[in-house]
Protein backbone atom coordinates (compact mmCIF):
# COMPACT_ATOMS: atom_id res chain seq x y z
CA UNK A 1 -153.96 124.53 -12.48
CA UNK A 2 -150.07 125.99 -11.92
CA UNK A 3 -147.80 124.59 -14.61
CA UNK A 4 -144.41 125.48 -14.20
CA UNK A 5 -141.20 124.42 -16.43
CA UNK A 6 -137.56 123.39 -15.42
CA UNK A 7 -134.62 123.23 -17.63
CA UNK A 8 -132.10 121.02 -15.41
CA UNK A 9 -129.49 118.12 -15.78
CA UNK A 10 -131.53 115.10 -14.95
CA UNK A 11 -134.55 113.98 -12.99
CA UNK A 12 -133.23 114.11 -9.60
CA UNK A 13 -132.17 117.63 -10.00
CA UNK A 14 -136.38 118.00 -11.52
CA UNK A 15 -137.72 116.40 -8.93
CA UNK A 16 -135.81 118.26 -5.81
CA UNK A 17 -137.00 121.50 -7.86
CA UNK A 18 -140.80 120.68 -8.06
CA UNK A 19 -141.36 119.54 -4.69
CA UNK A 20 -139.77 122.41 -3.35
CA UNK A 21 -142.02 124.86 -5.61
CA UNK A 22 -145.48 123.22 -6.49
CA UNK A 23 -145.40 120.52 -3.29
CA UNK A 24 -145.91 116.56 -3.00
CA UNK A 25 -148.97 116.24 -5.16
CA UNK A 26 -147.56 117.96 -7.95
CA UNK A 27 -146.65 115.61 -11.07
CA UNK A 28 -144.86 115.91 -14.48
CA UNK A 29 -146.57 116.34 -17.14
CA UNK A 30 -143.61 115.90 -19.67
CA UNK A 31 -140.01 116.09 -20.53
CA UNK A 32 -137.78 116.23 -23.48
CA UNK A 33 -133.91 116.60 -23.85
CA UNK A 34 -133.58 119.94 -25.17
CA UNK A 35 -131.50 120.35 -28.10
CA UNK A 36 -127.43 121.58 -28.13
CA UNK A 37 -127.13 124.59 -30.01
CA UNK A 38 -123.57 126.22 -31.66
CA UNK A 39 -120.26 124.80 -31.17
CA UNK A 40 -120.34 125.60 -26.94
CA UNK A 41 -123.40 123.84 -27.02
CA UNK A 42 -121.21 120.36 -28.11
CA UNK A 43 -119.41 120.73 -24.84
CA UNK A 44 -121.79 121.60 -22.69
CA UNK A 45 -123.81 118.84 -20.48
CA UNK A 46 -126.65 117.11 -21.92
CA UNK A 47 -130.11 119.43 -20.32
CA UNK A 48 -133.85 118.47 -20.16
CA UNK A 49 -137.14 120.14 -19.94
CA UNK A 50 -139.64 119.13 -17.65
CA UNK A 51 -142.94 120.52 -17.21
CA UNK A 52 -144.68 119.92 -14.10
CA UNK A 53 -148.33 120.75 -13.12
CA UNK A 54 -150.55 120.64 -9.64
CA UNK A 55 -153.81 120.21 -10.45
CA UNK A 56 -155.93 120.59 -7.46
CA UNK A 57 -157.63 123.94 -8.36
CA UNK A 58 -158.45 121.99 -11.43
CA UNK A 59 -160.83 119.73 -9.54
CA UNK A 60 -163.43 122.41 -8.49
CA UNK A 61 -163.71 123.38 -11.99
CA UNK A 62 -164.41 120.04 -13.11
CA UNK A 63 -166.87 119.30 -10.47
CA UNK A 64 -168.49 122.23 -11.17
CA UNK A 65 -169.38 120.98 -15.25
CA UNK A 66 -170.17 117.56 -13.56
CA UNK A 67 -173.10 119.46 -11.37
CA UNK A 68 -175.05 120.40 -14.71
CA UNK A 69 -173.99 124.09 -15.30
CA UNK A 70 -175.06 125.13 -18.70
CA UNK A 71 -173.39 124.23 -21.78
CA UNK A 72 -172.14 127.28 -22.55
CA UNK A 73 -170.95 128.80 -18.79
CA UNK A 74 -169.22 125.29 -18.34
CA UNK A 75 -167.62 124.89 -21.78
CA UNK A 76 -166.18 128.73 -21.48
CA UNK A 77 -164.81 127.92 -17.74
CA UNK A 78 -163.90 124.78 -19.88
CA UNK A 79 -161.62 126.92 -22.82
CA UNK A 80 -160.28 128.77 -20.11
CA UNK A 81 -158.71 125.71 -18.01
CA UNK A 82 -157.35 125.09 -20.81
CA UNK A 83 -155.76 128.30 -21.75
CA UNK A 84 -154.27 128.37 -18.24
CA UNK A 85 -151.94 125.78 -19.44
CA UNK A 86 -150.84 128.12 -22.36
CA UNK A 87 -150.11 131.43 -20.61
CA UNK A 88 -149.59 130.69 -16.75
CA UNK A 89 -146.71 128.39 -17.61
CA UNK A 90 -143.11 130.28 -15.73
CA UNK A 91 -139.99 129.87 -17.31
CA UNK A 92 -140.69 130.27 -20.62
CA UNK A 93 -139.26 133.15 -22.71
CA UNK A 94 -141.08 135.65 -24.70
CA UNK A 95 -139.70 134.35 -27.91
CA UNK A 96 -141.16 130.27 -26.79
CA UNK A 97 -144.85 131.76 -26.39
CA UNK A 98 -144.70 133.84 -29.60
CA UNK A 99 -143.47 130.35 -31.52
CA UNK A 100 -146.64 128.62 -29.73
CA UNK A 101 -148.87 131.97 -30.95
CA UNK A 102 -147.82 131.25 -34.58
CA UNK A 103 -148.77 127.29 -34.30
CA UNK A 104 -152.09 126.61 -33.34
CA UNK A 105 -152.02 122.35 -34.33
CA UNK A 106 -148.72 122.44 -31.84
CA UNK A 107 -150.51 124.59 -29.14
CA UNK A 108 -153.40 121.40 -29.55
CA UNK A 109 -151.02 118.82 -29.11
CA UNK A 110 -149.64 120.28 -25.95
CA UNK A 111 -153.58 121.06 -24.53
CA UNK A 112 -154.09 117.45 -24.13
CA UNK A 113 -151.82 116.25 -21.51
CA UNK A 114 -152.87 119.02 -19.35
CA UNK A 115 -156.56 118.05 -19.78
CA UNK A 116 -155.98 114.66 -19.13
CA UNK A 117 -154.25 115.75 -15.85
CA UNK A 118 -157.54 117.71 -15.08
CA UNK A 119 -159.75 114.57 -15.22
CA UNK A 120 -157.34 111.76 -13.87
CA UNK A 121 -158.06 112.25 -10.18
CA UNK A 122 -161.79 112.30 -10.60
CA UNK A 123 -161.68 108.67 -12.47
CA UNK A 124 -161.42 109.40 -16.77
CA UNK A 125 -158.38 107.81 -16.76
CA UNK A 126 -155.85 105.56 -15.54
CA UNK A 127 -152.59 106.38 -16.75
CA UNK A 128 -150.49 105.52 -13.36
CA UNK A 129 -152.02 102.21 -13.30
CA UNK A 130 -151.22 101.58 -16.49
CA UNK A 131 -148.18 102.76 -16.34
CA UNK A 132 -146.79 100.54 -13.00
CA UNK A 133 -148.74 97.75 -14.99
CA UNK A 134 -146.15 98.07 -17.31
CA UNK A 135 -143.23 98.58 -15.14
CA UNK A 136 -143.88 95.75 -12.53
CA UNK A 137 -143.87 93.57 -15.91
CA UNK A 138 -140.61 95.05 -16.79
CA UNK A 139 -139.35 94.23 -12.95
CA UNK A 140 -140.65 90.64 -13.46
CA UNK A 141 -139.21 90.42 -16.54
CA UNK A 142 -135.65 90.66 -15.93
CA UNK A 143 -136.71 88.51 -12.49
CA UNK A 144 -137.08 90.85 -9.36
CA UNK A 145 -139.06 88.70 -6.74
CA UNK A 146 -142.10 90.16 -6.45
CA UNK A 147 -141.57 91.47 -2.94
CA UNK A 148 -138.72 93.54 -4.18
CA UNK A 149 -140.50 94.85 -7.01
CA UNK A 150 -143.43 95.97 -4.75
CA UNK A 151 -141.03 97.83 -2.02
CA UNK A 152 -139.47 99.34 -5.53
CA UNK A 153 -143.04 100.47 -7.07
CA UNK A 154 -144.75 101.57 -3.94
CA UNK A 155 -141.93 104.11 -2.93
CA UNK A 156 -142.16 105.94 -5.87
CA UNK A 157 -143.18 109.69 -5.29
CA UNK A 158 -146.34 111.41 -6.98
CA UNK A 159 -144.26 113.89 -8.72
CA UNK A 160 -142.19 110.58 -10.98
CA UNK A 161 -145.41 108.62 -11.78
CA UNK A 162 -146.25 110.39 -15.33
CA UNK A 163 -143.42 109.27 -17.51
CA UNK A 164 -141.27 106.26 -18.19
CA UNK A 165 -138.08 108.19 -17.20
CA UNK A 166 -139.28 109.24 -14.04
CA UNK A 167 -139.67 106.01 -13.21
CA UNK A 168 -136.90 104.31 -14.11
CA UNK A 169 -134.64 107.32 -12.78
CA UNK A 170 -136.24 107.06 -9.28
CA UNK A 171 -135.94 103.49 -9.68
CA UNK A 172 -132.31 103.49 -9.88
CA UNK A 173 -131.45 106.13 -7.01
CA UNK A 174 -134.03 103.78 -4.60
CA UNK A 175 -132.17 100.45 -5.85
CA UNK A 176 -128.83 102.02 -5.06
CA UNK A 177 -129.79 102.60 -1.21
CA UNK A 178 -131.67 99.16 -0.83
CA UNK A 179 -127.90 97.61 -1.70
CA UNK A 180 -126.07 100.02 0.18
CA UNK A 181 -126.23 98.75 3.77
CA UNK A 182 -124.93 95.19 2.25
CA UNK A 183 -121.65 97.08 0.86
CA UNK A 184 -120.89 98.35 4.28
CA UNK A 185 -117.91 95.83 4.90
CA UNK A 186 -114.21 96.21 6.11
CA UNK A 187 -111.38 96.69 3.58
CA UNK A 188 -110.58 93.93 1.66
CA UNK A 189 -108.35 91.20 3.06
CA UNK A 190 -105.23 89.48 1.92
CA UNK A 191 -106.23 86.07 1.47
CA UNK A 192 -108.76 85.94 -1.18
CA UNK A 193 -110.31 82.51 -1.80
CA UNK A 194 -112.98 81.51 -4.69
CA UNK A 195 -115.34 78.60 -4.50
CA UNK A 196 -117.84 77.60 -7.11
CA UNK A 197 -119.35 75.06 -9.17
CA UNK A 198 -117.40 73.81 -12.24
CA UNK A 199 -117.70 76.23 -15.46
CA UNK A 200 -118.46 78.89 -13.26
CA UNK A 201 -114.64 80.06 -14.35
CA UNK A 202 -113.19 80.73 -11.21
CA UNK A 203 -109.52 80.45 -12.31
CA UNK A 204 -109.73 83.03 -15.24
CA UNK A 205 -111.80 85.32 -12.66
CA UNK A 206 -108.89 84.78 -9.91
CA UNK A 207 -106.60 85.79 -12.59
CA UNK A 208 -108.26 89.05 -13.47
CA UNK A 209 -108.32 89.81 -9.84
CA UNK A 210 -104.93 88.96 -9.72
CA UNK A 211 -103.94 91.44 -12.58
CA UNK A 212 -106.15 93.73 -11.23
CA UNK A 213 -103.83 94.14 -8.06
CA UNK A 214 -100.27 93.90 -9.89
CA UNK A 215 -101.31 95.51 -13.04
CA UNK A 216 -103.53 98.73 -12.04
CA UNK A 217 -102.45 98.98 -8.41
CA UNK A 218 -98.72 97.99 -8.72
CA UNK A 219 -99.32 95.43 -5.60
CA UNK A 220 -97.58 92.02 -4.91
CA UNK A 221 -99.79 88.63 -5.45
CA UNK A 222 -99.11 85.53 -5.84
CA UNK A 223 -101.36 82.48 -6.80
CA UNK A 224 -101.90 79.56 -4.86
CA UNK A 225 -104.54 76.74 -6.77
CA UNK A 226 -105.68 73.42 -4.29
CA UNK A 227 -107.10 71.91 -7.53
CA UNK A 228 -103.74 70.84 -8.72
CA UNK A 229 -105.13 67.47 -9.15
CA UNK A 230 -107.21 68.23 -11.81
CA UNK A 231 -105.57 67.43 -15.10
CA UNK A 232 -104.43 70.59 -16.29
CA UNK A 233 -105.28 72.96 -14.02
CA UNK A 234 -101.73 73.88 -12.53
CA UNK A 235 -100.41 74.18 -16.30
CA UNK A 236 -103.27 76.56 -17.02
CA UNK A 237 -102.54 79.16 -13.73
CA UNK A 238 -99.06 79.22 -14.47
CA UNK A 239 -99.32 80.03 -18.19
CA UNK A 240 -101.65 83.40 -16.48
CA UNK A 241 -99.01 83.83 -13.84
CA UNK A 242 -96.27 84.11 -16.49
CA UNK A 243 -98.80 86.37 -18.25
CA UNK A 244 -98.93 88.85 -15.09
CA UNK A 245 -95.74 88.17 -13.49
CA UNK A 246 -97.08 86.64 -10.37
CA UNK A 247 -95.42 83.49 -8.93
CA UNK A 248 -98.11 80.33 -8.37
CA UNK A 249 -98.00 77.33 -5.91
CA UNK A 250 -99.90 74.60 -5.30
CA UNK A 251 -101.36 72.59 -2.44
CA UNK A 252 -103.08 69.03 -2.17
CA UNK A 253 -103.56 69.76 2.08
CA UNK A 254 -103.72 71.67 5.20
CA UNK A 255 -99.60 71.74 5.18
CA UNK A 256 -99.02 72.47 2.08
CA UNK A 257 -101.08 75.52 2.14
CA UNK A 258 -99.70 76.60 5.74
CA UNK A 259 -96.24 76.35 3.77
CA UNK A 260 -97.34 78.08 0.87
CA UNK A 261 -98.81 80.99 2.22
CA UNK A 262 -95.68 81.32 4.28
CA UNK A 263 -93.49 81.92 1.22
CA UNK A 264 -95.65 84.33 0.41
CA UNK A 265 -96.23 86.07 3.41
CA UNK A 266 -94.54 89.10 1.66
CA UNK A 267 -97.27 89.97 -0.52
CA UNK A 268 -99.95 92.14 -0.69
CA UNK A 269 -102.69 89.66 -2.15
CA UNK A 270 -102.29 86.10 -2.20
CA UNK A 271 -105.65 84.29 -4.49
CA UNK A 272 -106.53 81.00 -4.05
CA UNK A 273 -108.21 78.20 -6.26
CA UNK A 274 -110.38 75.49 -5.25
CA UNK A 275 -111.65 72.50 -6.90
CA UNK A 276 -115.12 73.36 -8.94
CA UNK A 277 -117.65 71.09 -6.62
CA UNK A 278 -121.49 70.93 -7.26
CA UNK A 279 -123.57 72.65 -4.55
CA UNK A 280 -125.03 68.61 -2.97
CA UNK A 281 -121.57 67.23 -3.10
CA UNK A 282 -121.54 67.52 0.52
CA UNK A 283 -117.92 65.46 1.07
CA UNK A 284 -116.27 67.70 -1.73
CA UNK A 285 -117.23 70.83 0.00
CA UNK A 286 -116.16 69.74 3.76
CA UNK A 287 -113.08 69.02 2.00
CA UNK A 288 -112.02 72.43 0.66
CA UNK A 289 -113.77 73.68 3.86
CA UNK A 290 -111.19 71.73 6.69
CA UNK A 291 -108.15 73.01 4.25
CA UNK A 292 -109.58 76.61 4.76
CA UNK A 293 -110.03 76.29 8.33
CA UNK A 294 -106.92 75.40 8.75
CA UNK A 295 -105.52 78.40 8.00
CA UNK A 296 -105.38 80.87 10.85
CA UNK A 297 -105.81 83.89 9.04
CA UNK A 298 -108.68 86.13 8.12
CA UNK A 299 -110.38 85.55 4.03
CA UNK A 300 -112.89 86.58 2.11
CA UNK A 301 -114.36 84.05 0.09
CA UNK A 302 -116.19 84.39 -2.92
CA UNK A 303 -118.75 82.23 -4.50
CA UNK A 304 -118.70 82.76 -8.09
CA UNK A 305 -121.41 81.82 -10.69
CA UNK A 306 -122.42 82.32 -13.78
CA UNK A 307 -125.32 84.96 -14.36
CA UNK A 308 -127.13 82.84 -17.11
CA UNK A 309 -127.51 79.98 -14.66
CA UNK A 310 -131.30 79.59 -13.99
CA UNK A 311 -132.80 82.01 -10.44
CA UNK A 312 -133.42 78.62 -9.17
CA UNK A 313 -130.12 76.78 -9.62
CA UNK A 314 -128.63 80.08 -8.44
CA UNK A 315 -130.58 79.62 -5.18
CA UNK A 316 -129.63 76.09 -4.77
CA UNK A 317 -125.72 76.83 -5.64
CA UNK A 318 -126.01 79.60 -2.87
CA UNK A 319 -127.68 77.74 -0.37
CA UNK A 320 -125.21 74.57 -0.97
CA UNK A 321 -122.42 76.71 -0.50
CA UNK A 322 -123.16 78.28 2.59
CA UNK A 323 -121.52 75.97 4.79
CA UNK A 324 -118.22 77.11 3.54
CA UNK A 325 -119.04 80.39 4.82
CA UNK A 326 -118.13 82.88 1.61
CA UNK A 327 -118.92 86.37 2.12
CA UNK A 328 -118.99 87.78 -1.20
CA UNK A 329 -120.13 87.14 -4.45
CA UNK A 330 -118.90 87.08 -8.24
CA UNK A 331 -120.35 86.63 -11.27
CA UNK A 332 -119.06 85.88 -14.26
CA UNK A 333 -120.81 85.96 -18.32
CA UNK A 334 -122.70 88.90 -17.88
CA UNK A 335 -122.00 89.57 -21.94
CA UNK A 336 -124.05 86.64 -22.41
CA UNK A 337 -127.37 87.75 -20.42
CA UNK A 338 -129.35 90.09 -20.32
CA UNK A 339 -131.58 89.26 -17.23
CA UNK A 340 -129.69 90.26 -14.40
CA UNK A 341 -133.00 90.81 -11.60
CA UNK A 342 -131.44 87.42 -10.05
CA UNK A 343 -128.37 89.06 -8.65
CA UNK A 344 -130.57 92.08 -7.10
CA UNK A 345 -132.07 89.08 -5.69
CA UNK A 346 -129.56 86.79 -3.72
CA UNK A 347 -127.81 90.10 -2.85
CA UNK A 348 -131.31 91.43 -0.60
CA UNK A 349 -131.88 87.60 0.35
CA UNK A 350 -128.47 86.64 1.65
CA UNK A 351 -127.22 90.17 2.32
CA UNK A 352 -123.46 89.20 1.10
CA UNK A 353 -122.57 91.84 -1.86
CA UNK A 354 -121.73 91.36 -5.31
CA UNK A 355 -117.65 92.29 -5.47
CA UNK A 356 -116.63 91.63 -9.32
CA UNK A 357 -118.96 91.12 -12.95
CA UNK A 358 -116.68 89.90 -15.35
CA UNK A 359 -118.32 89.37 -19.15
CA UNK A 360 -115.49 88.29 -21.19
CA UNK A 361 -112.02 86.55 -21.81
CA UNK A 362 -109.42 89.98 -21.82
CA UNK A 363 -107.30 90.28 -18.55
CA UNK A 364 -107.87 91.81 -16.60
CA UNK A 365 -109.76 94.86 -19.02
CA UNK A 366 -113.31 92.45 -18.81
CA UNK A 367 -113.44 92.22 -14.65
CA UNK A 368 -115.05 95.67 -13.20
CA UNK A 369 -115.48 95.86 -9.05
CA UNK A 370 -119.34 96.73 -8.17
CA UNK A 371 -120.94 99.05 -6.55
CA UNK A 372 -124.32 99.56 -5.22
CA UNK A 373 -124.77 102.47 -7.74
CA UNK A 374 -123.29 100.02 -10.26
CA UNK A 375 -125.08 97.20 -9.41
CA UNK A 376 -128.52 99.14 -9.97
CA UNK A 377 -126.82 100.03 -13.44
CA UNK A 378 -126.49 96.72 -14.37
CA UNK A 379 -129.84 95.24 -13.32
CA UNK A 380 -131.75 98.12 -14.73
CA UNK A 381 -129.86 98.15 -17.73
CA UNK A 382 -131.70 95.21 -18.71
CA UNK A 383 -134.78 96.93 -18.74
CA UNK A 384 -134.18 98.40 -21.84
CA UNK A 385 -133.48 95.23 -23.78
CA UNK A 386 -136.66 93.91 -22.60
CA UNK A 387 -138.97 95.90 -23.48
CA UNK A 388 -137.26 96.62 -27.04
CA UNK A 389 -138.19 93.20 -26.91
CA UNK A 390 -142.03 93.52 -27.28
CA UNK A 391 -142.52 91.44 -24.25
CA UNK A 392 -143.97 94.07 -22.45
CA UNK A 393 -146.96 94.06 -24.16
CA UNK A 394 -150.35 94.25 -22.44
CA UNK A 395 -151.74 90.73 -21.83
């Protein structure tokens, strides 16, 4: 068996380093954040030990007991597998093997994962399988479809499969390129228009985006709502635009929102807000839909929902929707959920990214833009919470 140690940053950095030295079929046997000593040690990044073994030599030896050598010529070949694991290990410094000399219960402790590396390819034990047992309950958990979670699981390398971080490390880097080719758009445009069901909180969302621009990018908007029949509504946008110092308009038609976005043809961004219409109210979507069209200038269009609506109402909101032809999502409440697997989802399935999260009432401090990386952040993040949860429990 050749065991070799890395101190690096993270598990990318581990992984890179092990199949370059021990190969493919090599796999980690541990790893532990090492501790930050003195005062340059508080400043310094955060580094990790990870021990990695190949066992394939180790195979022959086993074998070898299995044939029905005697007890004592097997059990000495036996002790000194097991020393290997002690004294072949690079990397470490003279002072680390003289602190395992001097504690023989520790040196024990630290025998046993190699041994159970020795007999897990002939069939003693299962701990991958029980391992992606766990994780593809984790994946269902926070609600991954199935297919995803078994592109996710079965690309995992060899060398990540013996720990929890491994795992969930490669997990993130592979969920980050499965989003990427749905982030590959143009720049963003200057009409921005968001559609959605009622509650979702479109206006409040349009209003962060708003601030966003003016606020952080010192860019002209303006606001521009066609649900100014809704009792309310206009008073509510103009109270925000006061807020952010952005001048608001409204339209009831076609004309009135050719002559509005005239007026404002100065500006950098112009949002607009629609009327919140439920996903089979087929009349009140062609509605907002002939306005748009009317328009003879390129949108994007956002469909925003809120991320503790069920996977199946999110589905049916979606698929409702599509006829007004939005190109981009947003979702809003993420501070109230903690299952986030259904926005991985609708992003693969639809292949129209997730812009904007929002997960609270501040503006515009509680809107972030996503990115794949980001995205995989969030839905993983959840993973976490649910197994603290206990409900990843065997069954």
């Amino acid at each position: 068996m050749k065991i070799k140690k890395y101190v690096v940053r993270d598990m990318q950095e581990a992984i890179k380093l092990i199949r370059e030295d021990l190969g493919p079929d090599a796999v980690i046997v541990s790893n532990y954040p090492l501790p930050r000593r003195g005062l340059a040690g508080l400043f310094a990044p955060r580094q990790i030990e990870v021990t990695a073994a190949l066992d394939e030599p180790v195979k022959q030896e086993v074998r070898a007991i299995a044939k029905g050598e005697s007890a004592d010529s097997s059990g000495q070949k036996l002790l000194d597998l097991l020393s290997t694991f002690n004294t072949t290990e690079s990397g470490i410094s003279a002072k680390g093997r003289q602190d395992k000399e001097g504690n023989s219960e520790e040196d024990s402790d630290k025998i046993s994962p190699a041994f159970s590396l020795m007999l897990k390819k002939e069939g003693k034990i299962t701990v991958n399988n029980e391992l992606f047992s766990k994780w593809r309950r984790i994946l269902s958990g926070i609600e991954i479809q199935d297919s995803i979670v078994n592109d996710l699981l079965q690309s995992v390398p060899e060398v990540c499969k013996e720990s929890d971080h491994g795992i969930k490390s490669f997990l993130a880097e592979s969920m980050t390129k499965l989003l990427e080719p749905f982030y590959i758009n143009p720049a963003d445009k200057k009409v921005n228009v968001l559609v959605g069901p009622a509650g979702a909180g479109k206006t409040l969302t349009l209003v962060k985006m708003a601030a966003m621009r003016t606020m952080r990018d010192n860019k002209q908007a303006a606001l521009i709502t066609l649900n100014g029949d809704k009792v309310g509504s206009l008073v509510e946008l103009k109270y925000y635009g006061n807020l952010i110092q952005t001048p608001v308009d409204s339209a009831t038609d076609t004309g009135e929102l050719a002559e509005a976005l005239d007026r404002h043809r100065d500006k950098d961004y112009i949002f607009i807000d629609t009327s919140g219409v439920a996903p089979n109210n087929s009349g009140g979507l062609l509605k907002i839909k002939d306005i748009l069209e009317s328009v003879e200038t390129e949108m994007d269009i956002y469909l925003v929902m809120n991320s503790t609506t069920r996977l199946r109402d999110l589905k049916r909101c979606a698929g409702g929707y599509n006829k007004l032809g939005y190109n981009r999502f947003i979702f809003t409440r993420l501070d109230e959920t903690e299952t986030l697997g259904p926005l991985l989802n609708l992003v693969c399935n639809l292949e129209r990214p997730v812009s904007y999260v929002s997960f609270g009432q501040k503006v515009p401090d509680d809107m972030v833009a996503v990115t794949p990386k980001k995205l995989a952040g969030l839905v993983l993040g959840g993973v976490d919470r649910y197994a603290e949860s206990g409900a990843v429990a065997s069954t």
